[in-house]
N, C-alpha and C. Protein backbone atom coordinates (compact mmCIF):
# COMPACT_ATOMS: atom_id res chain seq x y z
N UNK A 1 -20.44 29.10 -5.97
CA UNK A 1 -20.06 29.49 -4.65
C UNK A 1 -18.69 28.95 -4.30
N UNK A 2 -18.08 29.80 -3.10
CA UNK A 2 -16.85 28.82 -2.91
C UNK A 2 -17.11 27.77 -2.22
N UNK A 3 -16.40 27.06 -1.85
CA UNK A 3 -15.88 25.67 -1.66
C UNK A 3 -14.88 25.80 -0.22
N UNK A 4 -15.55 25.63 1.17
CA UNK A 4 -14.90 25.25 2.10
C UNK A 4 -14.79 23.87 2.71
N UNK A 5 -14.08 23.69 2.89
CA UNK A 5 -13.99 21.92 2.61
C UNK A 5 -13.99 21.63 4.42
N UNK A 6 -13.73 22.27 4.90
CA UNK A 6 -13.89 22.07 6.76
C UNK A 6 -15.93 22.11 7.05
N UNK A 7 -16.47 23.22 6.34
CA UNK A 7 -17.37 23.41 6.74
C UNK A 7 -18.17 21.90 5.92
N UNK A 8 -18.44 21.96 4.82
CA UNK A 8 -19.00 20.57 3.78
C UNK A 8 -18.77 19.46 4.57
N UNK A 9 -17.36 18.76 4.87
CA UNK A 9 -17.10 17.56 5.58
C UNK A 9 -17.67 17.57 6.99
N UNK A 10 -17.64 18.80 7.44
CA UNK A 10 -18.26 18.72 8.76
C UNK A 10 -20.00 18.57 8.76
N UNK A 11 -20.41 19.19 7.61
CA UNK A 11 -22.11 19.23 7.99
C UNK A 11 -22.41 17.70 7.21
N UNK A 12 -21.65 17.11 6.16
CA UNK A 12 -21.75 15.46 6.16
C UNK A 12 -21.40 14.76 7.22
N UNK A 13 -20.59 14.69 8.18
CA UNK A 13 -20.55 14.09 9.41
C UNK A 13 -21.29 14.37 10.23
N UNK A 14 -21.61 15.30 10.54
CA UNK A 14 -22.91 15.80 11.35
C UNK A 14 -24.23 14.88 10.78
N UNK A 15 -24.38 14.90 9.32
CA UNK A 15 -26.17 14.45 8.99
C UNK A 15 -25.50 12.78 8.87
N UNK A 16 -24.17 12.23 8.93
CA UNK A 16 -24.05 10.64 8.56
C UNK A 16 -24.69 10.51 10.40
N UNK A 17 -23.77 11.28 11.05
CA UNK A 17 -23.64 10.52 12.97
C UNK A 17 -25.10 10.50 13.25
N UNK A 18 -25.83 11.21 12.89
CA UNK A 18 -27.47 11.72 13.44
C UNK A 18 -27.73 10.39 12.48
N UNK A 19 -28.06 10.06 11.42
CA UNK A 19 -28.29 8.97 10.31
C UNK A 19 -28.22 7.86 11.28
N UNK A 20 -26.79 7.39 11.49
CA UNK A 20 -26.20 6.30 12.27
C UNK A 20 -26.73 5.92 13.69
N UNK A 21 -27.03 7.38 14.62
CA UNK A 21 -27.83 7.54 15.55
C UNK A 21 -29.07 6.96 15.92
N UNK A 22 -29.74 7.20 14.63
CA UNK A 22 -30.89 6.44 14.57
C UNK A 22 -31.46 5.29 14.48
N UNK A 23 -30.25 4.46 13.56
CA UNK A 23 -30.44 3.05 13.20
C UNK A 23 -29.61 2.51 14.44
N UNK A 24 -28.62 2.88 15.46
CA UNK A 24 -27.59 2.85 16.32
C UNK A 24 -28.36 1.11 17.01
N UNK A 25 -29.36 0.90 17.30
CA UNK A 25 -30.08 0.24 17.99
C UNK A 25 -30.48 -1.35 16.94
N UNK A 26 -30.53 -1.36 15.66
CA UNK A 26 -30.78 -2.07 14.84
C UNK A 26 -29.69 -2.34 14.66
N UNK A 27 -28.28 -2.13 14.37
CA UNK A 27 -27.04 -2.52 14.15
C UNK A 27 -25.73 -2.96 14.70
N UNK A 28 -25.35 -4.03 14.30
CA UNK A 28 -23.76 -4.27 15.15
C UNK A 28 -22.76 -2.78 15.18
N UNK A 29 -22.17 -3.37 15.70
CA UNK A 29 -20.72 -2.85 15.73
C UNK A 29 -19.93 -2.83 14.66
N UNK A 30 -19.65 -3.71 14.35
CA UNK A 30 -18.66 -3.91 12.84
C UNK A 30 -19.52 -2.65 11.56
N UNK A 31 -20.98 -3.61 11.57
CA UNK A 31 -22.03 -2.81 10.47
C UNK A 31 -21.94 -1.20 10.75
N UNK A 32 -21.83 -1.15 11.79
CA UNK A 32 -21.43 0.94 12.22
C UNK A 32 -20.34 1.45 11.76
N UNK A 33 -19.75 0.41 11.76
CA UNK A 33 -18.00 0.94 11.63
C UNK A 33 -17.67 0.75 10.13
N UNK A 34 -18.50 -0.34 9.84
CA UNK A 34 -18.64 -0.15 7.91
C UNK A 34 -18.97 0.59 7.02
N UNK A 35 -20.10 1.01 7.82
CA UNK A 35 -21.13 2.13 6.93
C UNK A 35 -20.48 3.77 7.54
N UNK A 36 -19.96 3.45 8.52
CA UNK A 36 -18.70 4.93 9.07
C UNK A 36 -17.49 5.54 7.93
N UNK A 37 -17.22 3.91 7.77
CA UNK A 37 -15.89 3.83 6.95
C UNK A 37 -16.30 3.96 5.22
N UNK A 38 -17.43 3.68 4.91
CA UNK A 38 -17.87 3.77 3.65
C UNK A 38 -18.34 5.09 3.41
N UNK A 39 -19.10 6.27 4.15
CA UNK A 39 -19.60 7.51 4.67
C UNK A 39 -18.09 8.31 4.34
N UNK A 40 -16.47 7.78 4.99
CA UNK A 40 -15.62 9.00 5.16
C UNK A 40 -15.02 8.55 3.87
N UNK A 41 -14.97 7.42 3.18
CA UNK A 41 -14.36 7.41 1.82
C UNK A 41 -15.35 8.13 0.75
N UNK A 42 -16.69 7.84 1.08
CA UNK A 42 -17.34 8.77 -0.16
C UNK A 42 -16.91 10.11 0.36
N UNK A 43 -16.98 11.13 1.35
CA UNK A 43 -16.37 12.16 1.40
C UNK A 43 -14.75 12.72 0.67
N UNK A 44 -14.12 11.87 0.89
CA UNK A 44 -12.77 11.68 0.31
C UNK A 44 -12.81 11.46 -0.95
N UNK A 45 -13.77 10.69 -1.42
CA UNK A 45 -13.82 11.19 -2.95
C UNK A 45 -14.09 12.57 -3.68
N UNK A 46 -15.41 12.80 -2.87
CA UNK A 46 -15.86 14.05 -3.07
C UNK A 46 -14.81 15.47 -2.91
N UNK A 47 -14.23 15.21 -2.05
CA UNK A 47 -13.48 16.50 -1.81
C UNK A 47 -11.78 16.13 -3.00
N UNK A 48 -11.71 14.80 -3.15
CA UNK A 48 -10.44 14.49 -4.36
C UNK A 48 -11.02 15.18 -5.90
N UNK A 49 -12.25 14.83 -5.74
CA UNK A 49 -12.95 15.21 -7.09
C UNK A 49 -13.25 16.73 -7.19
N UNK A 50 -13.31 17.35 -6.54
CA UNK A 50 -13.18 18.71 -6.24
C UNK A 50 -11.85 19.64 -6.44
N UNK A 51 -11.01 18.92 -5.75
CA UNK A 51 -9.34 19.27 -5.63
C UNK A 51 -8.99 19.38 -7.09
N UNK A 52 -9.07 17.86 -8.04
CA UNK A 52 -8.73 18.00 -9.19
C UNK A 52 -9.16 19.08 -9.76
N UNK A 53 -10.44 19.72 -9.76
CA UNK A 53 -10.65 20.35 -10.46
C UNK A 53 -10.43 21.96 -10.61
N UNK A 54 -9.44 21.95 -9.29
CA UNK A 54 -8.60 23.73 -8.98
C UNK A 54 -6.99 23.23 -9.14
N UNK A 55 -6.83 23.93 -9.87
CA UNK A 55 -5.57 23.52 -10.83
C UNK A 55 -4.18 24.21 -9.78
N UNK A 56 -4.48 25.28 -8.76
CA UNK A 56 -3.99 25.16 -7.72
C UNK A 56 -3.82 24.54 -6.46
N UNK A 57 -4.70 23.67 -6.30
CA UNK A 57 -4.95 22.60 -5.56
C UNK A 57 -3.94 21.47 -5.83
N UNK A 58 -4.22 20.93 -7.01
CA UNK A 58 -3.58 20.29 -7.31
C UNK A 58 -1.95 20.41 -7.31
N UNK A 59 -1.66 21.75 -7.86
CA UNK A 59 0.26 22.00 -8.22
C UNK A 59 0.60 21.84 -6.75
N UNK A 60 -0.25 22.24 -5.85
CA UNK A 60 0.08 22.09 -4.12
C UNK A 60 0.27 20.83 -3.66
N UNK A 61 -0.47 20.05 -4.22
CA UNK A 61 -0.93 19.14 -3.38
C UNK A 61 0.50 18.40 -4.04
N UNK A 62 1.23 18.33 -5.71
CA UNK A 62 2.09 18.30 -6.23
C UNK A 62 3.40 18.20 -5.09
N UNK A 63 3.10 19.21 -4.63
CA UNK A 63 4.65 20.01 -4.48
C UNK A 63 4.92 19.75 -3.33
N UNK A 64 4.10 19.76 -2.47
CA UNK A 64 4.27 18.78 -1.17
C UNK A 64 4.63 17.77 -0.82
N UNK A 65 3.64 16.88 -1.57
CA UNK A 65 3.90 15.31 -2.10
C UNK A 65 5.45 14.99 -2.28
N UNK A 66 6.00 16.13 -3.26
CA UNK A 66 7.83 15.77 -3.78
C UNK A 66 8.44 15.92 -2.40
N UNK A 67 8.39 16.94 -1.79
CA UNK A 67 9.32 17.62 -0.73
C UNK A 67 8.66 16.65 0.46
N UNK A 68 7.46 16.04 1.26
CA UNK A 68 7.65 15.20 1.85
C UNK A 68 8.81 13.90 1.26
N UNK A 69 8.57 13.43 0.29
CA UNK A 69 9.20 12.05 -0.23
C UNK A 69 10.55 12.52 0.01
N UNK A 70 10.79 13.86 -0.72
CA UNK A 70 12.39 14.24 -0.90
C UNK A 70 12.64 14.26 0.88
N UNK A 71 12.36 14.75 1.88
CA UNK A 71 12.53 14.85 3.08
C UNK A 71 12.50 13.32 3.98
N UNK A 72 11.87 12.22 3.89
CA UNK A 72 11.54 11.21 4.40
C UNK A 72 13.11 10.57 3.17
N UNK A 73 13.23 10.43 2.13
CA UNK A 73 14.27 10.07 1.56
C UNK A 73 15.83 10.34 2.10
N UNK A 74 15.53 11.65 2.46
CA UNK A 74 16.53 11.97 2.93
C UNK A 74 17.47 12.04 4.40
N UNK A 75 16.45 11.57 5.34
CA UNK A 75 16.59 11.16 6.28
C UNK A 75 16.93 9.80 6.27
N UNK A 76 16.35 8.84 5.68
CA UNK A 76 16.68 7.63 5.82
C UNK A 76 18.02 7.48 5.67
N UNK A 77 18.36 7.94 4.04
CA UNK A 77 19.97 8.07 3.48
C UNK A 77 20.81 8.53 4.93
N UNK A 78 20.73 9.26 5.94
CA UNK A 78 21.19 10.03 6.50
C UNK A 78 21.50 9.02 7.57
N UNK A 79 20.16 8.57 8.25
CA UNK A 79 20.23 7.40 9.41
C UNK A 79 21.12 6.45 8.64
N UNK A 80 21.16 6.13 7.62
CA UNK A 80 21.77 4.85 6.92
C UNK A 80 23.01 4.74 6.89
N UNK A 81 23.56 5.68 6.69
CA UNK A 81 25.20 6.54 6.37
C UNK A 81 25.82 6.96 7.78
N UNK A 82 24.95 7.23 8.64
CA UNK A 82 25.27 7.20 10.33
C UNK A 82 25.73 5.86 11.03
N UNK A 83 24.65 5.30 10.65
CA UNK A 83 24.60 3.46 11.24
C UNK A 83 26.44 3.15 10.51
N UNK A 84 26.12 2.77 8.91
CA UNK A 84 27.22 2.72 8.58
C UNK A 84 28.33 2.74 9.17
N UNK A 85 29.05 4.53 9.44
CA UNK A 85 30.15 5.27 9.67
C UNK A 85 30.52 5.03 11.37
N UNK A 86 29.75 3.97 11.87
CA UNK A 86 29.47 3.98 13.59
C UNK A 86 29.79 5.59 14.29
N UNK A 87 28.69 6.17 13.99
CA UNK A 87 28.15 7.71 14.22
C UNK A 87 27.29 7.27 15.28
N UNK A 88 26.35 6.43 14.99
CA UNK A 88 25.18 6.12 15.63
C UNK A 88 25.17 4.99 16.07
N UNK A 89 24.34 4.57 17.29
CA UNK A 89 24.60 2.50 17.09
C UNK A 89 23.10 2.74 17.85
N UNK A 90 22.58 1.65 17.35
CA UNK A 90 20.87 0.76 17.60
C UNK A 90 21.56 -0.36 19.44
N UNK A 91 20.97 0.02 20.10
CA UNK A 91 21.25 -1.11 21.18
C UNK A 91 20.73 -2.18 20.90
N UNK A 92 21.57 -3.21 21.36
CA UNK A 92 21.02 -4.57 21.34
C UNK A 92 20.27 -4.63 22.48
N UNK A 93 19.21 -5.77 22.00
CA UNK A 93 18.02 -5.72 23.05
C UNK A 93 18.50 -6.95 24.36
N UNK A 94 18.48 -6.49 25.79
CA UNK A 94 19.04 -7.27 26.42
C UNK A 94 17.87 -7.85 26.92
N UNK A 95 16.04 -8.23 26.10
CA UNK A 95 15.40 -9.12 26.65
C UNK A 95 15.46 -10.25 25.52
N UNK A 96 15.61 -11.62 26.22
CA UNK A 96 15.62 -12.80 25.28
C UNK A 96 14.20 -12.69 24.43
N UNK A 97 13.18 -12.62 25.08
CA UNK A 97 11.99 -12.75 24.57
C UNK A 97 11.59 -11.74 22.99
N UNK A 98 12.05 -10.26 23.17
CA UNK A 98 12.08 -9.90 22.14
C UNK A 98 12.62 -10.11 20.85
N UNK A 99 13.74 -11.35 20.79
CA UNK A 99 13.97 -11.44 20.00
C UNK A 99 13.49 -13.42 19.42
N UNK A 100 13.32 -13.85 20.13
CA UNK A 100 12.97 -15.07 20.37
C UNK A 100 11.41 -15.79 19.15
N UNK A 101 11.48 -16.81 18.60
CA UNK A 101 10.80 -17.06 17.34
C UNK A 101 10.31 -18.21 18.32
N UNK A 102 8.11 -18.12 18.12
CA UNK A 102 7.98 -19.02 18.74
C UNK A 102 7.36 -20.21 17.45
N UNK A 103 7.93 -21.26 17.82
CA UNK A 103 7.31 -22.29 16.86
C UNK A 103 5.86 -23.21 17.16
N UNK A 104 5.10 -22.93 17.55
CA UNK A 104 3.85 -24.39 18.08
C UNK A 104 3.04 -23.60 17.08
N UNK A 105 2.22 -24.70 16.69
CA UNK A 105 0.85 -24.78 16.09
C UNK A 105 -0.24 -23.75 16.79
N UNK A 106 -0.56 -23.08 15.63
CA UNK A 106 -1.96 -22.32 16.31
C UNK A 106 -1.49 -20.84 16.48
N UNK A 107 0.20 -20.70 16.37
CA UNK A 107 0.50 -19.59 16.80
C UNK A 107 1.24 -19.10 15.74
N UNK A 108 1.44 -16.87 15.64
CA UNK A 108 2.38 -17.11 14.64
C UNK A 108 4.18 -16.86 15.44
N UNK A 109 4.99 -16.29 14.47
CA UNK A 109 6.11 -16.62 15.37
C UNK A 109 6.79 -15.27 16.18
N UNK A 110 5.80 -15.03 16.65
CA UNK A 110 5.74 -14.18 17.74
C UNK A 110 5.03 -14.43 18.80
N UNK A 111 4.08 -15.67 18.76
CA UNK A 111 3.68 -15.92 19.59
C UNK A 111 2.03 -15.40 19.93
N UNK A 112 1.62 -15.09 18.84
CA UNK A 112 0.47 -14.42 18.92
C UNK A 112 -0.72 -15.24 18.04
N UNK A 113 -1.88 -14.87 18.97
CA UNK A 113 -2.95 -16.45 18.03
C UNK A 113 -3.22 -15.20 16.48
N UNK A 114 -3.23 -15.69 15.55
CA UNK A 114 -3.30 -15.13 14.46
C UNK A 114 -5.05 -14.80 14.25
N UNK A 115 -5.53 -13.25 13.69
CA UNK A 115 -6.52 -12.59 13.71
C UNK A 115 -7.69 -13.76 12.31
């Protein structure tokens, strides 16, 4: 049969959320969000393992891949060579704080209690 990959991923999310639904009451938060996150990577395999195996899928998935990189490459070069040539200029930030390194214990140097 063919292979629609909107409809498949959707009726696995449909039978994981109803799954999850049920146990919803027995489980944390984190444990939902684990077994969520473990649920959309086995999908992602499934549908990678699939892909490989349409040899048009793949030359696509190819050819995209180059022409994003070549496009994101090429912009940078572009911003880079702007900055350079003073085409373009970045404002300096006129709050002290944004640029400011905080040093005490407990914190990192931004000032934030570390996760």
């Amino acid at each position: 049969g063919k292979w629609i990959c909107g409809q498949n991923l959707g009726q696995m999310a449909n039978a994981s959320q109803t799954h999850e639904t049920a146990k919803a009451g027995t489980k944390t938060e984190e444990e939902s969000e684990l077994e969520r996150l473990q649920m959309a990577i086995q999908q992602l395999q499934q549908v990678k393992a699939h892909l490989q195996k349409d040899k048009y899928a793949n030359l696509t998935v190819d050819i995209l891949s180059t022409l994003v990189d070549d496009l994101c490459t090429d912009v940078c070069v572009d911003v880079h060579r702007s900055l350079k040539m003073g085409l373009i200029c970045i404002p300096s930030s006129k709050n002290e704080y944004s640029t400011r390194i905080v040093d005490v214990p407990g914190y990192d140097i931004h000032g934030l209690v570390p996760e």
